[in-house]
PDB file of N, CA and C in Angstrom:
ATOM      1  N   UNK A   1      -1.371  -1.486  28.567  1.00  0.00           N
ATOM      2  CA  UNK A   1       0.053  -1.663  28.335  1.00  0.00           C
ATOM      3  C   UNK A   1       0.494  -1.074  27.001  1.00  0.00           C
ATOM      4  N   UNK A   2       0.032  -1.170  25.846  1.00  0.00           N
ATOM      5  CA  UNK A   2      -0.052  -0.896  24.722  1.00  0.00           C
ATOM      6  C   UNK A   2      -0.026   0.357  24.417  1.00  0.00           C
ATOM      7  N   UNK A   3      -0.530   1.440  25.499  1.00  0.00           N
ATOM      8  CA  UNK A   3      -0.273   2.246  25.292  1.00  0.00           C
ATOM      9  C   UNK A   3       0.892   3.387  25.528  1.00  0.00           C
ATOM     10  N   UNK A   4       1.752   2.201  26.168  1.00  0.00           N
ATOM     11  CA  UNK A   4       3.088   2.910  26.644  1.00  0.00           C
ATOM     12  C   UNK A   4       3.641   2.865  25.504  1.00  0.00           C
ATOM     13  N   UNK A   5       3.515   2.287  24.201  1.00  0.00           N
ATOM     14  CA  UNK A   5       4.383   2.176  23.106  1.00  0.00           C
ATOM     15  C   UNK A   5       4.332   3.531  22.247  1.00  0.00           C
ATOM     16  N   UNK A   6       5.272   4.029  21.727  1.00  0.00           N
ATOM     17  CA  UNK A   6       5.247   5.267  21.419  1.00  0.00           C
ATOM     18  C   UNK A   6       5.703   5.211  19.759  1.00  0.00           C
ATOM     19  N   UNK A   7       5.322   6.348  18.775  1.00  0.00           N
ATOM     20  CA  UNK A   7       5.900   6.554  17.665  1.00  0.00           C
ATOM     21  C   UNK A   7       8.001   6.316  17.941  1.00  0.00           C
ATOM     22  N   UNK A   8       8.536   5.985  17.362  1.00  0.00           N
ATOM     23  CA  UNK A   8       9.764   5.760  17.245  1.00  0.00           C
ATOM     24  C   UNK A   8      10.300   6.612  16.129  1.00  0.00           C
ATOM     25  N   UNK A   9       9.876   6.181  14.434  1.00  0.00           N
ATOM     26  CA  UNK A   9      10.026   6.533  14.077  1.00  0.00           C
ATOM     27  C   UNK A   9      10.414   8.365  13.259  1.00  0.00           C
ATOM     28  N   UNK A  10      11.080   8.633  12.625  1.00  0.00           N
ATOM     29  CA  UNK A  10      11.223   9.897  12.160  1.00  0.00           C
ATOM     30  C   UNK A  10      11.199  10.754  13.654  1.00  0.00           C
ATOM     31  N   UNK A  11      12.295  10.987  14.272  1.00  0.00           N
ATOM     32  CA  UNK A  11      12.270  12.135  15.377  1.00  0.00           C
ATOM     33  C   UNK A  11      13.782  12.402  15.218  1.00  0.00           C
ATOM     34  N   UNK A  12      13.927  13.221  15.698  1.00  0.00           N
ATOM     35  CA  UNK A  12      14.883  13.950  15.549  1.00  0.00           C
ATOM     36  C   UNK A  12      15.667  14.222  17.342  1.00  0.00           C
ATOM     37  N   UNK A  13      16.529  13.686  17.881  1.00  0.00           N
ATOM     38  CA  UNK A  13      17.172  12.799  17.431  1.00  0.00           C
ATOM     39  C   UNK A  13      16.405  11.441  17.492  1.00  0.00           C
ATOM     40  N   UNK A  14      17.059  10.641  16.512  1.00  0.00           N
ATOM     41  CA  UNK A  14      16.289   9.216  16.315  1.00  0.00           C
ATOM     42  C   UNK A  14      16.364   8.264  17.551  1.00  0.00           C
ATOM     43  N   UNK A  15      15.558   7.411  17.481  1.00  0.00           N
ATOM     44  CA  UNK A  15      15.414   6.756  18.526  1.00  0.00           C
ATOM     45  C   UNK A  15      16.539   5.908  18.887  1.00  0.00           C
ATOM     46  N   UNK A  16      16.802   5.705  20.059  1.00  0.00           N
ATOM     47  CA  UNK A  16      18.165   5.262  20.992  1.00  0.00           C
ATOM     48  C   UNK A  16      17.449   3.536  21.140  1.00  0.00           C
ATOM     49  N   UNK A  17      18.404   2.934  21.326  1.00  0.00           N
ATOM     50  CA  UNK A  17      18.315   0.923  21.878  1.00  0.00           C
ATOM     51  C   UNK A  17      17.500   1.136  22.581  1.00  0.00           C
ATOM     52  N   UNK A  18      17.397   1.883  24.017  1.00  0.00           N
ATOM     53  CA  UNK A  18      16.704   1.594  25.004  1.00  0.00           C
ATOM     54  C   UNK A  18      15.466   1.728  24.853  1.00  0.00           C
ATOM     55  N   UNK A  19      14.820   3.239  23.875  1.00  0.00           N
ATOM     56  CA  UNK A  19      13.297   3.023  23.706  1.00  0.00           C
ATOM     57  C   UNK A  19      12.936   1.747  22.827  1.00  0.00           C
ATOM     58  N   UNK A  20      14.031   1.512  22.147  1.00  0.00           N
ATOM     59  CA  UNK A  20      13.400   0.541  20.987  1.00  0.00           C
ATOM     60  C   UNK A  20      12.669  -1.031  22.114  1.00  0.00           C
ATOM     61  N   UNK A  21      13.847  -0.974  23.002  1.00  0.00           N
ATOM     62  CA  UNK A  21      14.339  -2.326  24.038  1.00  0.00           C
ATOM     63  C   UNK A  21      12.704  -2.056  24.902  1.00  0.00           C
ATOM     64  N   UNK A  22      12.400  -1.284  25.292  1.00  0.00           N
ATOM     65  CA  UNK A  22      11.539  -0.697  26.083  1.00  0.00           C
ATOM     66  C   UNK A  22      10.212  -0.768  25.275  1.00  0.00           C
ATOM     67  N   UNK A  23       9.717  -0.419  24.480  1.00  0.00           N
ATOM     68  CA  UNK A  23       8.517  -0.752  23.168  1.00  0.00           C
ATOM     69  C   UNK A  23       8.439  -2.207  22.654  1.00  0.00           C
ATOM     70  N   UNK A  24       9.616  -3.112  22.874  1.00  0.00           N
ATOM     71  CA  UNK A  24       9.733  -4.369  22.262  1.00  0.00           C
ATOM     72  C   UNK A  24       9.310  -5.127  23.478  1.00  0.00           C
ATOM     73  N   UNK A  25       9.609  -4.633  25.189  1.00  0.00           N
ATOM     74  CA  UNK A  25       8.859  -5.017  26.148  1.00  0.00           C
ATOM     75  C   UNK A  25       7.755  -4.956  26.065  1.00  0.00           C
ATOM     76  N   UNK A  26       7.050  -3.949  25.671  1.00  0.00           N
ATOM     77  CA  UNK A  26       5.825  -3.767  26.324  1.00  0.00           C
ATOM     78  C   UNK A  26       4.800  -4.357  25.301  1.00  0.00           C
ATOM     79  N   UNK A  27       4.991  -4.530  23.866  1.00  0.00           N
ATOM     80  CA  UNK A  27       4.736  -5.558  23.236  1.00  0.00           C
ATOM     81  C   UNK A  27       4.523  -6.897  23.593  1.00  0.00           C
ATOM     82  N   UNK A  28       5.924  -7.472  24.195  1.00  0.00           N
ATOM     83  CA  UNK A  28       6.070  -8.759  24.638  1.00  0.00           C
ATOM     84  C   UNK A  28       4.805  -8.926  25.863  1.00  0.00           C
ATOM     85  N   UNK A  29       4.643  -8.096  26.594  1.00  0.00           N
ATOM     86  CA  UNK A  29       4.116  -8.238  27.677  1.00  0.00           C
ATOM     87  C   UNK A  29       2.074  -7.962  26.919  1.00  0.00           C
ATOM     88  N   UNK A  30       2.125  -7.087  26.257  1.00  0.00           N
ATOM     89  CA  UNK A  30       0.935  -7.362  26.038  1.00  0.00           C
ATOM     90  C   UNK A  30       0.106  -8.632  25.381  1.00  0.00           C
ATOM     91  N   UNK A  31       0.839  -8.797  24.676  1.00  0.00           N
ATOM     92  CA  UNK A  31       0.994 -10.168  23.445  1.00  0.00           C
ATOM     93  C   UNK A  31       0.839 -11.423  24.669  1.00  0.00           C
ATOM     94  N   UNK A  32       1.517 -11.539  25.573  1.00  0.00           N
ATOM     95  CA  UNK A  32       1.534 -13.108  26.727  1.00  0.00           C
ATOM     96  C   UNK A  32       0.499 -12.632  27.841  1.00  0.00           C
ATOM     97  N   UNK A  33      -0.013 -11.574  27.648  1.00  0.00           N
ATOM     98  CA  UNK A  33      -1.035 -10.982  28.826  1.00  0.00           C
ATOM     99  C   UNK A  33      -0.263 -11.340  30.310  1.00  0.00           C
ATOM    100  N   UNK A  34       1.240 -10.735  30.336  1.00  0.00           N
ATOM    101  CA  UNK A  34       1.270 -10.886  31.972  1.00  0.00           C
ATOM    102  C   UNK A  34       2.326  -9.869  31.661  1.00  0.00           C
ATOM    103  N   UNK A  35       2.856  -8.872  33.157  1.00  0.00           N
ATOM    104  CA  UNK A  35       4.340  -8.419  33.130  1.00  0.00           C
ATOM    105  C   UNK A  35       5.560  -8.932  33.240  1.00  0.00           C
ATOM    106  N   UNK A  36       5.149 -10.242  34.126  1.00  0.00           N
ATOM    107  CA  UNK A  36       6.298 -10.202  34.722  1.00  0.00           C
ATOM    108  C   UNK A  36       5.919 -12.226  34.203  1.00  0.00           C
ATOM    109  N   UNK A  37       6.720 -12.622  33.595  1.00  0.00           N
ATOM    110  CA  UNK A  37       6.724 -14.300  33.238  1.00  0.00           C
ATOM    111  C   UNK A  37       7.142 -14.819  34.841  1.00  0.00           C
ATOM    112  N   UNK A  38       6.649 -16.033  34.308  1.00  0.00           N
ATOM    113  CA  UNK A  38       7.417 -17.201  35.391  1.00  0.00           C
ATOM    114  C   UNK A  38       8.561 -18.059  34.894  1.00  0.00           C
ATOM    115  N   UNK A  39       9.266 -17.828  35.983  1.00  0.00           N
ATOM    116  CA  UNK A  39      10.421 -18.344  35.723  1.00  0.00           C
ATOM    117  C   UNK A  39      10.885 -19.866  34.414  1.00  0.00           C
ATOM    118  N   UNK A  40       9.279 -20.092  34.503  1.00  0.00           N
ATOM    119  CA  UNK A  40       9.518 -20.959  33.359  1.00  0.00           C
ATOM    120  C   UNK A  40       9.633 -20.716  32.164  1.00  0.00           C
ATOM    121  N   UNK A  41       8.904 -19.473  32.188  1.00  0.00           N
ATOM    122  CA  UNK A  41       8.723 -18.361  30.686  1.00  0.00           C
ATOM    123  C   UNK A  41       9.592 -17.920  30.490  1.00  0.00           C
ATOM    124  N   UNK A  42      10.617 -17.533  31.431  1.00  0.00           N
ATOM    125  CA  UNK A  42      11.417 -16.261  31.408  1.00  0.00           C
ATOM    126  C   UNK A  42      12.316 -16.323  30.034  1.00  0.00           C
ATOM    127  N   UNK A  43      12.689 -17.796  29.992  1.00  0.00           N
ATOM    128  CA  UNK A  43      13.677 -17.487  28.487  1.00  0.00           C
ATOM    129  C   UNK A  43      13.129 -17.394  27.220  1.00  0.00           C
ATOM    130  N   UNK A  44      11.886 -17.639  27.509  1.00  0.00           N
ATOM    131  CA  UNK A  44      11.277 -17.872  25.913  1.00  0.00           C
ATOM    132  C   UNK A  44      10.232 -15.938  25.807  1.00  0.00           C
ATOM    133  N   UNK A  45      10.363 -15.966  27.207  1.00  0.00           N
ATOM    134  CA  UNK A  45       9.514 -14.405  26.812  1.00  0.00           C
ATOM    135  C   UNK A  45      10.879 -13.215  26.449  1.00  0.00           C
ATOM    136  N   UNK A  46      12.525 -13.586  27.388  1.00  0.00           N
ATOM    137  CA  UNK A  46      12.986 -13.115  27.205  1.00  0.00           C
ATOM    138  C   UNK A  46      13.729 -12.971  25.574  1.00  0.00           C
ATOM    139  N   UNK A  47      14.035 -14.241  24.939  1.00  0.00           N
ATOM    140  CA  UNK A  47      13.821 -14.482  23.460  1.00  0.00           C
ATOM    141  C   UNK A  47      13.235 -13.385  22.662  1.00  0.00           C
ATOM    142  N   UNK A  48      11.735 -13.487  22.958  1.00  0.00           N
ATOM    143  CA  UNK A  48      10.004 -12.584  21.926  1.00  0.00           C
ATOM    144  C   UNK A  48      10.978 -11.248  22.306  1.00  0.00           C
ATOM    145  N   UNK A  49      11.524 -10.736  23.435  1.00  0.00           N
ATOM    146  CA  UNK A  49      11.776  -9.318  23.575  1.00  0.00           C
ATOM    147  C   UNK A  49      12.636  -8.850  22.426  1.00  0.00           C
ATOM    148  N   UNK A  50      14.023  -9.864  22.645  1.00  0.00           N
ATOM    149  CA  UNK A  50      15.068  -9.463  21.951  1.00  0.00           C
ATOM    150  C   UNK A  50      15.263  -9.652  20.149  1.00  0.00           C
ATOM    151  N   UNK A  51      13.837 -10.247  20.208  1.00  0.00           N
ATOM    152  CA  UNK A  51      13.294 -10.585  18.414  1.00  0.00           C
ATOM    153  C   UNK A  51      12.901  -9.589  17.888  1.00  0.00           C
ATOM    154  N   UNK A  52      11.806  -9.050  18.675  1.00  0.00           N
ATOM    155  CA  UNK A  52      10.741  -7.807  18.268  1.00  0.00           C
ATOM    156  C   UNK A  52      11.748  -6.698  18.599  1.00  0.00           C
ATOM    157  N   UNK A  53      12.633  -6.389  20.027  1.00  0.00           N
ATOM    158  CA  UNK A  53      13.563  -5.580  19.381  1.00  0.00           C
ATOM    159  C   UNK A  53      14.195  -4.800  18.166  1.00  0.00           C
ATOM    160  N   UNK A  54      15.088  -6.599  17.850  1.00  0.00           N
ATOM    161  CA  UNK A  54      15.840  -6.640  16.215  1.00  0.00           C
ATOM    162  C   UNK A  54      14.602  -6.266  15.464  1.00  0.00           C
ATOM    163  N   UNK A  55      13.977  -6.648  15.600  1.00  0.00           N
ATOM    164  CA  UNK A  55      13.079  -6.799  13.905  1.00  0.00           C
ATOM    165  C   UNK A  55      12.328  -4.873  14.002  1.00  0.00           C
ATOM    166  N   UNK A  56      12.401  -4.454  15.388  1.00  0.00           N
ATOM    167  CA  UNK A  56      11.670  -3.006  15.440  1.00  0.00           C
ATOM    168  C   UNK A  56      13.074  -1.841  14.786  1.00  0.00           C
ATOM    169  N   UNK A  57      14.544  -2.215  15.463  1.00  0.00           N
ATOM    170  CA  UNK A  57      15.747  -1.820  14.765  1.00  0.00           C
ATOM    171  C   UNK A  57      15.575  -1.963  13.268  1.00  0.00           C
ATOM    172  N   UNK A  58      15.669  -3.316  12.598  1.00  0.00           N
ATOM    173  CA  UNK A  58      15.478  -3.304  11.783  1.00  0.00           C
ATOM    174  C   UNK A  58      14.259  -2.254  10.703  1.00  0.00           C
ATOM    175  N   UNK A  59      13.053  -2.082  10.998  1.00  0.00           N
ATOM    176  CA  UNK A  59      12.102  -1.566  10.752  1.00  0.00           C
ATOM    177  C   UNK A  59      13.000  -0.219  10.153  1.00  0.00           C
ATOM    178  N   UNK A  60      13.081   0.507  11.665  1.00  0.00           N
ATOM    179  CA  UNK A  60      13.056   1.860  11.643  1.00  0.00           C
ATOM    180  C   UNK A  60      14.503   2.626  11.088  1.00  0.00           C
ATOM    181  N   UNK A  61      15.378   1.537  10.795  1.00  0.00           N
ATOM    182  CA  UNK A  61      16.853   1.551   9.588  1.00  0.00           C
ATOM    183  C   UNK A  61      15.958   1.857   8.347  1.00  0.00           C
ATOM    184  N   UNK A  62      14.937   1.035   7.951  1.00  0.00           N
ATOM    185  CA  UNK A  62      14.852   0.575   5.987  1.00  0.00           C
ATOM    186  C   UNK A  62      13.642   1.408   5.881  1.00  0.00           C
ATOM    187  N   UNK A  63      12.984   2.523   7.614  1.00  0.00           N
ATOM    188  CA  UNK A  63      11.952   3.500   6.523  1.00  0.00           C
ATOM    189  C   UNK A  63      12.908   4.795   6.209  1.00  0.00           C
ATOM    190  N   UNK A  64      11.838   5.137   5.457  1.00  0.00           N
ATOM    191  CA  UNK A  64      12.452   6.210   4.286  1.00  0.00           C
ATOM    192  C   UNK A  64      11.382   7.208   4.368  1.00  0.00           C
ATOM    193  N   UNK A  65      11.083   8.710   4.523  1.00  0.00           N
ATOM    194  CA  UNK A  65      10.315   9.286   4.264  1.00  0.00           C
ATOM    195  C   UNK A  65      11.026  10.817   4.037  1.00  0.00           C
ATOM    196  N   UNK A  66      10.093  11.570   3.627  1.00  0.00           N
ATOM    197  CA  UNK A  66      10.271  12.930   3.293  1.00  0.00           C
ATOM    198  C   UNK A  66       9.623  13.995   4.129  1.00  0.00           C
ATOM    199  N   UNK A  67       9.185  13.715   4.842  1.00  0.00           N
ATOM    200  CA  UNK A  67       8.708  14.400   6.256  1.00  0.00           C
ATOM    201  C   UNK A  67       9.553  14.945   6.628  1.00  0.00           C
ATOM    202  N   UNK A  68      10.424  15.963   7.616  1.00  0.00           N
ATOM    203  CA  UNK A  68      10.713  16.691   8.374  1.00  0.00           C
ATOM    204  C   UNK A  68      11.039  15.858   9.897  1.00  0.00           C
ATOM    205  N   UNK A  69      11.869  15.352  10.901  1.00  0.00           N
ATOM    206  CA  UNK A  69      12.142  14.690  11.884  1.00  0.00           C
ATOM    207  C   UNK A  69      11.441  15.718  12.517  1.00  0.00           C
ATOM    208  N   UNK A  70      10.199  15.193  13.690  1.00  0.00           N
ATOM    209  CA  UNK A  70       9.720  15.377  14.465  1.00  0.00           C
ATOM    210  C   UNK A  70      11.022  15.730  15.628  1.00  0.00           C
ATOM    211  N   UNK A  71      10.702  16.734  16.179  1.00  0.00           N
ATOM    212  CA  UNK A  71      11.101  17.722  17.786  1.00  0.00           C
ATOM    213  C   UNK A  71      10.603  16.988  18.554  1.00  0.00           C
ATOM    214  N   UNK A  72      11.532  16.405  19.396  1.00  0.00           N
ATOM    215  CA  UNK A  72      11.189  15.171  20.362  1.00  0.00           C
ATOM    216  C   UNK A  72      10.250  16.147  21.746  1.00  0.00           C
ATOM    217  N   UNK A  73      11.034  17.751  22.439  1.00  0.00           N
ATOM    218  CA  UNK A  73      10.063  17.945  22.986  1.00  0.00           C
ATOM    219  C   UNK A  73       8.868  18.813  22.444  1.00  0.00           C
ATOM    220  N   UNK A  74       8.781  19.116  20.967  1.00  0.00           N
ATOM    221  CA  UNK A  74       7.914  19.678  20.831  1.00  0.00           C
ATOM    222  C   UNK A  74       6.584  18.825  21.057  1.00  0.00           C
ATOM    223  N   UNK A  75       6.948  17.265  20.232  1.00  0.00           N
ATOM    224  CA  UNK A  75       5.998  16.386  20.705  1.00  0.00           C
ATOM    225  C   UNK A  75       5.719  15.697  22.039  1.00  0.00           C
ATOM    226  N   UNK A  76       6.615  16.220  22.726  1.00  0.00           N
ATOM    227  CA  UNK A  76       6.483  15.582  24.563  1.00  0.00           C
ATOM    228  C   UNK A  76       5.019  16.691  25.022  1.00  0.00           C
ATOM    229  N   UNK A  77       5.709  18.086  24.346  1.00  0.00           N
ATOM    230  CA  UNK A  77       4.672  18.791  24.915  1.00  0.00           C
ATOM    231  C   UNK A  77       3.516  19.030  24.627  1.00  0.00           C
ATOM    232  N   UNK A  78       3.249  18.462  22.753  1.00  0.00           N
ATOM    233  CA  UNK A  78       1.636  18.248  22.696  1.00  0.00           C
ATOM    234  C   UNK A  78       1.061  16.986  23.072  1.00  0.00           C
ATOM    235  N   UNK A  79       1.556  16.144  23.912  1.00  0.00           N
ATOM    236  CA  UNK A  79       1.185  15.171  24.403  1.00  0.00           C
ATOM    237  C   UNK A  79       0.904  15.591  25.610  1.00  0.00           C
ATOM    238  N   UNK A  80       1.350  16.215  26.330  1.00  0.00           N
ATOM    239  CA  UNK A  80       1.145  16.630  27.849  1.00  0.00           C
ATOM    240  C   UNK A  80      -0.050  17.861  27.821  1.00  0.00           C
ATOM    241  N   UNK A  81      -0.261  18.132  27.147  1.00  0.00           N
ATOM    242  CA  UNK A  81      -1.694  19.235  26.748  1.00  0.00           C
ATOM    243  C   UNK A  81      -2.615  18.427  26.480  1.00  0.00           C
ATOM    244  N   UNK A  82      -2.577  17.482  25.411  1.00  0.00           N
ATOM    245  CA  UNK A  82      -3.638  16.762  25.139  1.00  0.00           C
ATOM    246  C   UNK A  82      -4.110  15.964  26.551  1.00  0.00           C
ATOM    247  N   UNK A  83      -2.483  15.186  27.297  1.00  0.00           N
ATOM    248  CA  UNK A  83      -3.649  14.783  28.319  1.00  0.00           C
ATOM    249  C   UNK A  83      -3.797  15.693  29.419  1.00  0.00           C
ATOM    250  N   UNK A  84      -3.476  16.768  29.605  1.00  0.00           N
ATOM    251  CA  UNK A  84      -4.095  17.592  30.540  1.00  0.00           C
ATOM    252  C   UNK A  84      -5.268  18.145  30.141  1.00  0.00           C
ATOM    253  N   UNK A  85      -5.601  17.979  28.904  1.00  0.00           N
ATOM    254  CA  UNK A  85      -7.590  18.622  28.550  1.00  0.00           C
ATOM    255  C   UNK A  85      -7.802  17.131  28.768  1.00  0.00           C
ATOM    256  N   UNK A  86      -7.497  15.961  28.512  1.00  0.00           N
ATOM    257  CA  UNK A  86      -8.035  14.224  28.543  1.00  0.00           C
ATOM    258  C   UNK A  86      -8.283  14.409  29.933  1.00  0.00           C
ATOM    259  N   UNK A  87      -7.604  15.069  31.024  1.00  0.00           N
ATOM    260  CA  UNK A  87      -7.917  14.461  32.516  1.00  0.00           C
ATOM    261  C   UNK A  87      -8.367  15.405  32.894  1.00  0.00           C
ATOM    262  N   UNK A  88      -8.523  16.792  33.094  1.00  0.00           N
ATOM    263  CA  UNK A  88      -9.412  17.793  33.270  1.00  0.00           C
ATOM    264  C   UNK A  88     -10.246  17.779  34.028  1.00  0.00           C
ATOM    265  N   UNK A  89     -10.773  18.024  35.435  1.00  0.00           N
ATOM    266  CA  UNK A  89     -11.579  18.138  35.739  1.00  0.00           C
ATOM    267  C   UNK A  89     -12.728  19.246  35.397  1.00  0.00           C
TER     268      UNK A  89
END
């Protein structure tokens, strides 16, 4: 699961609610070891989402660096090379 979470930071354009909303899931879900809660969970897992959200918003407002914003597909596409030599037959 964990590994659906992606760099956020420094890209160019910066990251949108939905990846943030989407990374703050998949967190939540690794952290309670299930996908999908039971209905008894649902408000308290839905809660952890919308925390780690804020607090990932928050994060990626107060860094600061001198790097250069990463090319969103330049990095789509060294990711898709890397795993096409990773799966390779």
């Amino acid at each position: 699961m964990c590994r659906n979470i992606r760099q956020l930071h420094n890209f160019e354009p910066p990251a949108t609610p939905d990846e943030v909303q989407a990374a703050a899931l998949q967190y939540v879900r690794k952290v309670a070891g299930s996908t999908k809660p039971s209905q008894r969970n649902q408000e308290a897992f839905d809660r952890a989402v919308a925390a780690v959200a804020a607090a990932t918003a928050e994060l990626l407002e107060a860094l600061v660096t001198t790097a250069p914003p990463k090319d969103r597909e330049i990095e789509a596409a060294k990711a898709k090379e890397r795993a096409a030599q990773r799966y390779a037959s």
